[in-house]
Protein backbone atom coordinates (compact mmCIF):
# COMPACT_ATOMS: atom_id res chain seq x y z
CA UNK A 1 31.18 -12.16 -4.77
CA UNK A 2 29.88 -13.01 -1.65
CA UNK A 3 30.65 -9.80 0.20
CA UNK A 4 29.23 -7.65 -2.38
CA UNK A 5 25.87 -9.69 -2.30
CA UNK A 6 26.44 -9.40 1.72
CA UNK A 7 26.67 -5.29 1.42
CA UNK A 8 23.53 -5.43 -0.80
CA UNK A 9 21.41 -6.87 1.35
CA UNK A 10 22.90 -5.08 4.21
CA UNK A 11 22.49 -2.52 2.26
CA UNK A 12 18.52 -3.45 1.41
CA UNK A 13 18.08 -3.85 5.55
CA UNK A 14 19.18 -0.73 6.78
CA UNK A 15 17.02 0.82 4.00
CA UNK A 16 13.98 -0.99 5.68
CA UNK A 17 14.33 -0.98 9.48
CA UNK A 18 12.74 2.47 9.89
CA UNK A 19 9.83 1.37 7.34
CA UNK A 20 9.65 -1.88 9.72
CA UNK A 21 9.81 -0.12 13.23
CA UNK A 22 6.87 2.47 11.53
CA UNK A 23 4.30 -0.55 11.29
CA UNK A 24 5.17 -2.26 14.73
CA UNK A 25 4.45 0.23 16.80
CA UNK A 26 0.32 0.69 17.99
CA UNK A 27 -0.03 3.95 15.64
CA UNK A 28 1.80 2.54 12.69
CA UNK A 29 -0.48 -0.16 12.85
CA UNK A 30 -3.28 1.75 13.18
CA UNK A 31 -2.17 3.58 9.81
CA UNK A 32 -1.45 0.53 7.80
CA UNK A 33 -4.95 -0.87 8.65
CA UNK A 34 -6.71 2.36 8.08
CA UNK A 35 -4.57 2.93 4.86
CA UNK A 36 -5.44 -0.62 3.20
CA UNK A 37 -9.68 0.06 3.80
CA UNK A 38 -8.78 3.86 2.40
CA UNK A 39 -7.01 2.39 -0.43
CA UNK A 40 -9.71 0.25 -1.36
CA UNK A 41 -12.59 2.61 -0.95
CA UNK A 42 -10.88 4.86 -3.28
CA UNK A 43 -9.95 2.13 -6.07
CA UNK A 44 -13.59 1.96 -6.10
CA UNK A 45 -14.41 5.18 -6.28
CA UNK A 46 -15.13 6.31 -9.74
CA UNK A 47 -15.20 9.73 -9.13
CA UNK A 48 -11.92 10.22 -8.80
CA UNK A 49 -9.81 10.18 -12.04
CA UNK A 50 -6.10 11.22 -11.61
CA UNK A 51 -3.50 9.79 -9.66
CA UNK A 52 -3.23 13.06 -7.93
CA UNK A 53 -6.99 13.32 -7.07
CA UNK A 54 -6.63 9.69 -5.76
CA UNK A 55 -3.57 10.19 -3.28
CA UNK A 56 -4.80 13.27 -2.19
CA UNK A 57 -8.17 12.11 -0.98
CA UNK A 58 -6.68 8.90 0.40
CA UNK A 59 -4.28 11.62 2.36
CA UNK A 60 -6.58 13.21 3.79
CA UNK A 61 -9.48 10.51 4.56
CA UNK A 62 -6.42 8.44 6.14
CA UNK A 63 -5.14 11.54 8.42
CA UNK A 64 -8.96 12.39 9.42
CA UNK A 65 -9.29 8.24 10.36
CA UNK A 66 -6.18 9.47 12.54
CA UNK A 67 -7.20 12.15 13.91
CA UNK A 68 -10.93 10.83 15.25
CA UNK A 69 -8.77 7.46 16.39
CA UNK A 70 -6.69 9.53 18.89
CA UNK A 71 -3.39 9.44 16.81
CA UNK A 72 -1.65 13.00 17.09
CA UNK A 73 -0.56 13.97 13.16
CA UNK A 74 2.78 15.06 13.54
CA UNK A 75 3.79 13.49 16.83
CA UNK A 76 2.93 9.52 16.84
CA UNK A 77 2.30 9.83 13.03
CA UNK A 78 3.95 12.00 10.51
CA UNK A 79 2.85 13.34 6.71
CA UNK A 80 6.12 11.21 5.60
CA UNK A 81 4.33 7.76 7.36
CA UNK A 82 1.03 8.69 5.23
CA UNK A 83 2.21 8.77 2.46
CA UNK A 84 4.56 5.72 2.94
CA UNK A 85 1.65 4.07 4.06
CA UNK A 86 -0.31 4.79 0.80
CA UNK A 87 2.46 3.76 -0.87
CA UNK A 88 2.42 0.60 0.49
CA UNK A 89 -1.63 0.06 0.28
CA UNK A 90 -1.37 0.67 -3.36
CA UNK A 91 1.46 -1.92 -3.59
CA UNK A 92 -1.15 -4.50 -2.08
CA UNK A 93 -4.17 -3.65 -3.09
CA UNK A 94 -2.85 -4.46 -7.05
């Protein structure tokens, strides 16, 4: 029993070390920061109704935050970080 509950949460940690080393680093914690205001800017906003409509524009608004910050998309942040980062803000913000 206690091996398999030692492979699970071996299991669990190698699933989160890259999410982990993403957020330590000076541009993941740049995105987690702007992703939690983002997040909660667009909760309020009425105007957008779908899910869709909601991740999109937190998407982009987070990846222009980026961009005028100095962050290279694609290099020091990736479309795959975004959106885990969204992911996450959501997570919180309920």
């Amino acid at each position: 029993m206690w091996i398999q509950i030692k492979a699970m949460v071996l299991g669990v940690w190698e699933f989160l070390v890259p999410f982990i080393k993403t957020f330590l680093t000076k541009s993941g914690v740049a995105l987690a920061q702007i992703a939690l205001q983002v997040v909660a800017d667009i909760a309020a906003d009425k105007t957008l109704i779908t899910d869709d409509e909601k991740r999109k524009a937190a998407f982009d608004r987070i990846k222009d935050q980026l961009i005028a910050g100095g962050i290279s998309i694609g290099v020091e942040v990736t479309d795959s970080m975004i959106n885990r980062a969204i992911e996450a803000a959501v997570a919180a913000h309920k």
